[in-house]
Protein backbone atom coordinates (compact mmCIF):
# COMPACT_ATOMS: atom_id res chain seq x y z
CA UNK A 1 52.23 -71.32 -141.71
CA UNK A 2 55.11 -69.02 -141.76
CA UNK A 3 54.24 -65.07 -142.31
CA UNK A 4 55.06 -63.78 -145.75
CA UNK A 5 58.80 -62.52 -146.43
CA UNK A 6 59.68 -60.29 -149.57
CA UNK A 7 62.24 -62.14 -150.91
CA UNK A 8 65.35 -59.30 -151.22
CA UNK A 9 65.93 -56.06 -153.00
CA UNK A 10 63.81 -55.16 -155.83
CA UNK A 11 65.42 -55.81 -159.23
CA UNK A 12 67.30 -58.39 -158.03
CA UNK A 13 67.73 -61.87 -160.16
CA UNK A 14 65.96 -64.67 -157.64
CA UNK A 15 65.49 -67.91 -158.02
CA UNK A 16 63.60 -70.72 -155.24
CA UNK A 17 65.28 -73.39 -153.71
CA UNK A 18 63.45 -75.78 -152.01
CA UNK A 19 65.64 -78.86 -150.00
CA UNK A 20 63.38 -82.03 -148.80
CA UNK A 21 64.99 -84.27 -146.49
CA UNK A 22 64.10 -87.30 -144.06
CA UNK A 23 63.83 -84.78 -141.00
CA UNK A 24 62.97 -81.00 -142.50
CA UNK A 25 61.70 -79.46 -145.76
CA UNK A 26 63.98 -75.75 -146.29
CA UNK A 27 63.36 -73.13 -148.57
CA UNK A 28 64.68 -70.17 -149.74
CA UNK A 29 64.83 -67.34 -152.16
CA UNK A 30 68.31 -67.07 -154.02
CA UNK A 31 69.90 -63.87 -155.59
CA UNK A 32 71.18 -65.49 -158.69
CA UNK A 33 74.10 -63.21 -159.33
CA UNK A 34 75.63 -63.54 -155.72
CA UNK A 35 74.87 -67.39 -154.82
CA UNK A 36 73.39 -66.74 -151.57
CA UNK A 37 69.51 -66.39 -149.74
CA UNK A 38 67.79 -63.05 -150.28
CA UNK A 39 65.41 -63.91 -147.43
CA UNK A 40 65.55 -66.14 -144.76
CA UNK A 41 65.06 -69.65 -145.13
CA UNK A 42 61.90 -71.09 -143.85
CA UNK A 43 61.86 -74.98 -142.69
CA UNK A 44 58.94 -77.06 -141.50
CA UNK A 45 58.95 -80.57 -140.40
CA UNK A 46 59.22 -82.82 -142.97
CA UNK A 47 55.75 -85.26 -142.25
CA UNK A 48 55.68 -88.79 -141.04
CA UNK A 49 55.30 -91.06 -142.66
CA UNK A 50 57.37 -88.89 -145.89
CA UNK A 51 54.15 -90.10 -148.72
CA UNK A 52 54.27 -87.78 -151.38
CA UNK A 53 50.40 -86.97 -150.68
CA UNK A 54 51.57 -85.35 -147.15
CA UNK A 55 54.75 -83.80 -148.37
CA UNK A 56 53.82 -81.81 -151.50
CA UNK A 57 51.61 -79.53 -148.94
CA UNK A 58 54.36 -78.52 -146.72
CA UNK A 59 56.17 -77.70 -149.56
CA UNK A 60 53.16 -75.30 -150.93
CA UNK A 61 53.70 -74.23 -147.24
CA UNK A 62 57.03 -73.35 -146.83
CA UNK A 63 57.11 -71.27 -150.77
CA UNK A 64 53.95 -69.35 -149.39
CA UNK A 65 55.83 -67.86 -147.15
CA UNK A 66 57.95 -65.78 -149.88
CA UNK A 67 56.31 -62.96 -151.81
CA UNK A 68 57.93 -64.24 -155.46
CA UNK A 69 56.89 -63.33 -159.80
CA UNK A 70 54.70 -66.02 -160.72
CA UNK A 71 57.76 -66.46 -163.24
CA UNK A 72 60.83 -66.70 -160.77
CA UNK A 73 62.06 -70.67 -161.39
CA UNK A 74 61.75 -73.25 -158.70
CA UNK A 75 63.97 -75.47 -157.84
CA UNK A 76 63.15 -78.63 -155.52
CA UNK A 77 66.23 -81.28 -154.18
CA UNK A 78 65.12 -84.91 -153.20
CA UNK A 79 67.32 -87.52 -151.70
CA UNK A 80 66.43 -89.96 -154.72
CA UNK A 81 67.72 -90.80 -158.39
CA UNK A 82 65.52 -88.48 -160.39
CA UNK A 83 65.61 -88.98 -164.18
CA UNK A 84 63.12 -86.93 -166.10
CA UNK A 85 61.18 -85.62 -163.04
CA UNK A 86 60.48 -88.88 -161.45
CA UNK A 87 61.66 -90.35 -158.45
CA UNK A 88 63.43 -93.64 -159.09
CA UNK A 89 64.63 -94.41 -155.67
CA UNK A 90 63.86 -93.15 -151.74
CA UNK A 91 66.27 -92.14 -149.37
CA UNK A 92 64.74 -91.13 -145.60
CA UNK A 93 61.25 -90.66 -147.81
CA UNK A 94 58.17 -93.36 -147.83
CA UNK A 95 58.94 -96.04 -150.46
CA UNK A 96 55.69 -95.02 -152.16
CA UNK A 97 57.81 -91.73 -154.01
CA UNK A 98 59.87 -94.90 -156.04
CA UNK A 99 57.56 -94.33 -159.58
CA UNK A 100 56.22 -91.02 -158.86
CA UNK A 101 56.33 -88.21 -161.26
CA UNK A 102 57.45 -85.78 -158.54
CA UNK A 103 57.60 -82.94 -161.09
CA UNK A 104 53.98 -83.54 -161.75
CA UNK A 105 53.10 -83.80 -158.57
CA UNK A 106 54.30 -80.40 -157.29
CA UNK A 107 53.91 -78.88 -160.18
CA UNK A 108 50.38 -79.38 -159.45
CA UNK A 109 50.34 -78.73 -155.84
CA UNK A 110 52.09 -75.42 -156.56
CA UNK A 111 50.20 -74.61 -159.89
CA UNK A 112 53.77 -73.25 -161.17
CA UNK A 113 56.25 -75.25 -163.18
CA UNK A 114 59.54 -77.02 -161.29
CA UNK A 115 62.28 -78.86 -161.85
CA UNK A 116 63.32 -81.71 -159.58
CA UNK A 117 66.79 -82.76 -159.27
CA UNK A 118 68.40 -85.06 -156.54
CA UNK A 119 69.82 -83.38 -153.70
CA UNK A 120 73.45 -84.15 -153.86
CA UNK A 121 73.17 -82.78 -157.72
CA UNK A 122 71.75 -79.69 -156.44
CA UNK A 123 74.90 -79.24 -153.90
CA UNK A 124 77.33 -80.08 -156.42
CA UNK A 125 75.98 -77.82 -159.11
CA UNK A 126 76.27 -74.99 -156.21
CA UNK A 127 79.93 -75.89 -155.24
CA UNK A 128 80.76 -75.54 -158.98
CA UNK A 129 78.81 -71.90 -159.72
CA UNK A 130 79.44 -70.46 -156.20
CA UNK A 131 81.65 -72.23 -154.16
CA UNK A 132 84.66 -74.20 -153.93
CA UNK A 133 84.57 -75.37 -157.68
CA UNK A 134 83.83 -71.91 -159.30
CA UNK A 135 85.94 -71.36 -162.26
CA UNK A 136 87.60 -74.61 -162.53
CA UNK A 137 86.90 -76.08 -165.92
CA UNK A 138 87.28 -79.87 -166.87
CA UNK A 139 85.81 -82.39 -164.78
CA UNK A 140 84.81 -81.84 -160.99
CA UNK A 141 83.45 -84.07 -158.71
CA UNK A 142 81.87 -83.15 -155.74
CA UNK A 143 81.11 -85.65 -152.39
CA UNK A 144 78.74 -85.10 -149.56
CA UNK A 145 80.09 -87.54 -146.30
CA UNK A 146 77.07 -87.92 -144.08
CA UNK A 147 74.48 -91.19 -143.51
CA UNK A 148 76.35 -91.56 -146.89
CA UNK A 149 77.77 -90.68 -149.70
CA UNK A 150 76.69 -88.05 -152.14
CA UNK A 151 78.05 -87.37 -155.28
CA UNK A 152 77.69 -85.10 -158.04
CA UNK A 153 79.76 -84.76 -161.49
CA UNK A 154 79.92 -81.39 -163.22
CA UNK A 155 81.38 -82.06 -166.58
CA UNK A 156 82.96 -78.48 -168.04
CA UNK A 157 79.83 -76.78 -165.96
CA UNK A 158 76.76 -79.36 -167.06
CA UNK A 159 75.84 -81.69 -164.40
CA UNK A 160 75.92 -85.55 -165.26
CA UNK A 161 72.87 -86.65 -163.20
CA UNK A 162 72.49 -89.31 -160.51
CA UNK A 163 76.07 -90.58 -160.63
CA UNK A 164 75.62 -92.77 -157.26
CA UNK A 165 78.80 -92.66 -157.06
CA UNK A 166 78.78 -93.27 -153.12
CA UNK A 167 77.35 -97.31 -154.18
CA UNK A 168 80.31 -98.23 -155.69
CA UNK A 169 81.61 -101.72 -154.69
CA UNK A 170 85.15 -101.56 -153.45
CA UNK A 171 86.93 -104.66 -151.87
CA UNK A 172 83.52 -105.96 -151.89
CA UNK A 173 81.81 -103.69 -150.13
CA UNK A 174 78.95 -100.45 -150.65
CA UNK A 175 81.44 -97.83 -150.78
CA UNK A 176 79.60 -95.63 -148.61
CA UNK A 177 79.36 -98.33 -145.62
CA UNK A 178 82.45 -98.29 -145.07
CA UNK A 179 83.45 -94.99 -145.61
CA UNK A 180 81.09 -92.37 -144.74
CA UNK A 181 80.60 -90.13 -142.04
CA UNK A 182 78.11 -92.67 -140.29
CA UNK A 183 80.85 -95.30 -140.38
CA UNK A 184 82.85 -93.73 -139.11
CA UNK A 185 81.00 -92.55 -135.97
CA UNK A 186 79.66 -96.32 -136.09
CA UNK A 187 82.78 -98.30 -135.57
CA UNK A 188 84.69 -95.31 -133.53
CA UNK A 189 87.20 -94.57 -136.23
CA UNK A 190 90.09 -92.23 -135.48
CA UNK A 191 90.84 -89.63 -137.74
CA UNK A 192 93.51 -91.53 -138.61
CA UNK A 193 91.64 -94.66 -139.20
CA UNK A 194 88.91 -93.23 -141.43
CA UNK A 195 91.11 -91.18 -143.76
CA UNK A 196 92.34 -94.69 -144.59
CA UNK A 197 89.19 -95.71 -146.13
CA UNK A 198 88.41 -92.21 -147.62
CA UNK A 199 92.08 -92.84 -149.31
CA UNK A 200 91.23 -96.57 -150.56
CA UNK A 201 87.34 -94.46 -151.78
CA UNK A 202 88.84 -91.77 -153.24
CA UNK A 203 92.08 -93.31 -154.90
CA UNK A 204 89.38 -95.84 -156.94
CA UNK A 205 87.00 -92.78 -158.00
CA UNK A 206 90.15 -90.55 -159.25
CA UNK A 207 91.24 -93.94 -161.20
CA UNK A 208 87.74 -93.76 -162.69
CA UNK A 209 87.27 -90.71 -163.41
CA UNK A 210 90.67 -88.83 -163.68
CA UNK A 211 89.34 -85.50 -162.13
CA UNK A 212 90.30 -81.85 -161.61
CA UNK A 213 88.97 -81.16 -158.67
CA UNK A 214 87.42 -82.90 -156.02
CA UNK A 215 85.30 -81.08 -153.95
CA UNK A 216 84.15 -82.67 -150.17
CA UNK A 217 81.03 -81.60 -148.10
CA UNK A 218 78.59 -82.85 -145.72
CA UNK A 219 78.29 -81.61 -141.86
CA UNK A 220 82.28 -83.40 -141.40
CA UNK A 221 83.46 -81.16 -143.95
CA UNK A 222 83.58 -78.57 -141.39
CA UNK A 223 86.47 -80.60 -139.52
CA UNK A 224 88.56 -81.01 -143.10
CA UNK A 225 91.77 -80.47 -141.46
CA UNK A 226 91.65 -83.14 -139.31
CA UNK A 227 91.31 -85.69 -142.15
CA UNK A 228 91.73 -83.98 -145.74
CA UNK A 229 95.40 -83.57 -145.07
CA UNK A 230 96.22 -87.16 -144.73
CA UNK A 231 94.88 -88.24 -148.12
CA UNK A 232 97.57 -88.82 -150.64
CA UNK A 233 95.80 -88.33 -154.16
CA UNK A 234 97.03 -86.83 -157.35
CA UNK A 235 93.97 -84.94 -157.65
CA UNK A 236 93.45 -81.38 -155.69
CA UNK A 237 90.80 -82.42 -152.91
CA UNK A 238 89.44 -78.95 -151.01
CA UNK A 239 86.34 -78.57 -148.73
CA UNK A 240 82.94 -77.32 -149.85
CA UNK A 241 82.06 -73.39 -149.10
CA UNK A 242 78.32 -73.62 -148.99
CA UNK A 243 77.69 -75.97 -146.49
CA UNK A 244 74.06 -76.47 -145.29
CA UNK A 245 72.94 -73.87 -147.92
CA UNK A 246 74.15 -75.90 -151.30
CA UNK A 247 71.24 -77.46 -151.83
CA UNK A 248 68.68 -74.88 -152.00
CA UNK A 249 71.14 -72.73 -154.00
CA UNK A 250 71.83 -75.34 -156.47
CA UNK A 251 68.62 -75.94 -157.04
CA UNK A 252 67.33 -72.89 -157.92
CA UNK A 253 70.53 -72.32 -160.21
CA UNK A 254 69.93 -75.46 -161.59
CA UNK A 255 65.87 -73.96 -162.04
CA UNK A 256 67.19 -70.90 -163.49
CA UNK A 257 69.40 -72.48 -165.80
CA UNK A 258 66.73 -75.09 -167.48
CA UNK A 259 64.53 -71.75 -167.60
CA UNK A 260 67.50 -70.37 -169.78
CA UNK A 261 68.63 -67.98 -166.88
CA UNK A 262 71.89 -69.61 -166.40
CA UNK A 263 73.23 -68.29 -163.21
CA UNK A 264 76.50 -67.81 -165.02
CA UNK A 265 75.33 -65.05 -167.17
CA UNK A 266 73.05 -63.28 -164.90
């Protein structure tokens, strides 16, 4: 177990972000006026096989290590559909999570109230507050290109929850199986070659959707010049600004904000 941290200056706004994915569990204290950590992040291992029973300690674990008001909201990402606190799907998790109440379940394993929100959600709701999105008004859609695809819609600043967007079918396939960061390692696209499928992705979803912003991330997104440039879309497409940290910001904004301390007025 990690040694305690104060999390930041005194005074300061904070909300906790935790992030729980296939290989690690992250967390963090965020300054909610400035959108970034006010401590560093802690991680542990995330435990195999993923059960809920063996992953709700490690998360008591890793928030232990911050010295936080019994009142500070909590935020917790998971790679699943989450409607109304429970887990309706499992991405890189044990099956056993698909019917949970995960609310409940670290709600009690933290005796403190959370809110549970999917992980691309959580880094979209970021992008739009903080990052690449902030300011823009209308309808914003931001994508995460990694095993998959991500997605999160942020509707004149409320999020529109588990859009899936990435599942599409298009030319009769998953969208994300064909055009994802995975697939493209996979098949040994070129840059070239995978901005081609990204186009055909894309092109559909701002037909759909009729955006004002489209917002990319996932590890890839750090190499956006190689491939954002050759998309031909109507809609501005720009790369995401927070990176690795999105999802633990988000969802402590995303916390702070069902605890009626929208990030936006702090």
């Amino acid at each position: 177990m990690s040694t305690s941290t104060p999390a930041g200056a005194r005074g300061a706004r904070l909300g906790l972000g935790v992030d729980i994915g296939g290989s690690g569990i992250k967390a963090a204290p965020v300054d909610l006026a400035a959108g970034h950590f006010a401590a560093e992040r802690v991680r542990e291992v995330t435990p195999q096989p993923a059960t809920p029973a063996a992953v709700a300690p490690v998360v008591a674990q890793v928030l232990a290590s911050f010295e936080v008001a019994d009142d500070t909201p909590v935020g917790i990402t998971f790679p699943a559909v989450i409607q109304h606190g429970i887990a309706r799907s499992a991405a890189n998790v044990d099956d056993s999570w698909i019917g949970t109440d995960a609310e409940a379940l670290f709600a009690d394993a933290l005796g403190r109230d959370v809110l549970v929100v999917n992980d691309a959600d959580a880094a979209g709701y970021a992008e739009t507050v903080f990052g690449a999105a902030k300011g823009v008004h209308g309808v914003v859609l931001v994508t995460t290109l990694g095993t998959g695809i991500g997605s999160a819609l942020i509707v004149d600043g409320k999020l529109v929850p588990n859009t899936e967007l990435g599942h599409l079918e298009i030319d009769g396939h998953d969208a994300e199986k064909k055009a994802a960061d995975a697939a493209r390692e996979r098949h040994d696209l070129s840059w070239s070659q995978w901005a081609k499928r990204l186009q055909r992705y894309y092109s559909h979803v701002e037909d759909l959707l009729w955006p004002d912003l489209i917002v990319v991330g996932g590890g890839v997104s750090k190499k956006h010049e190689k491939f954002l440039p050759l998309l031909d879309l109507r809609t501005p497409i720009v790369p995401a600004q927070l990176r690795n940290d999105a999802g633990i910001i988000g969802a402590a904004s995303l916390a702070a904000a069902a605890a009626g301390r929208d990030p936006r007025e702090v």
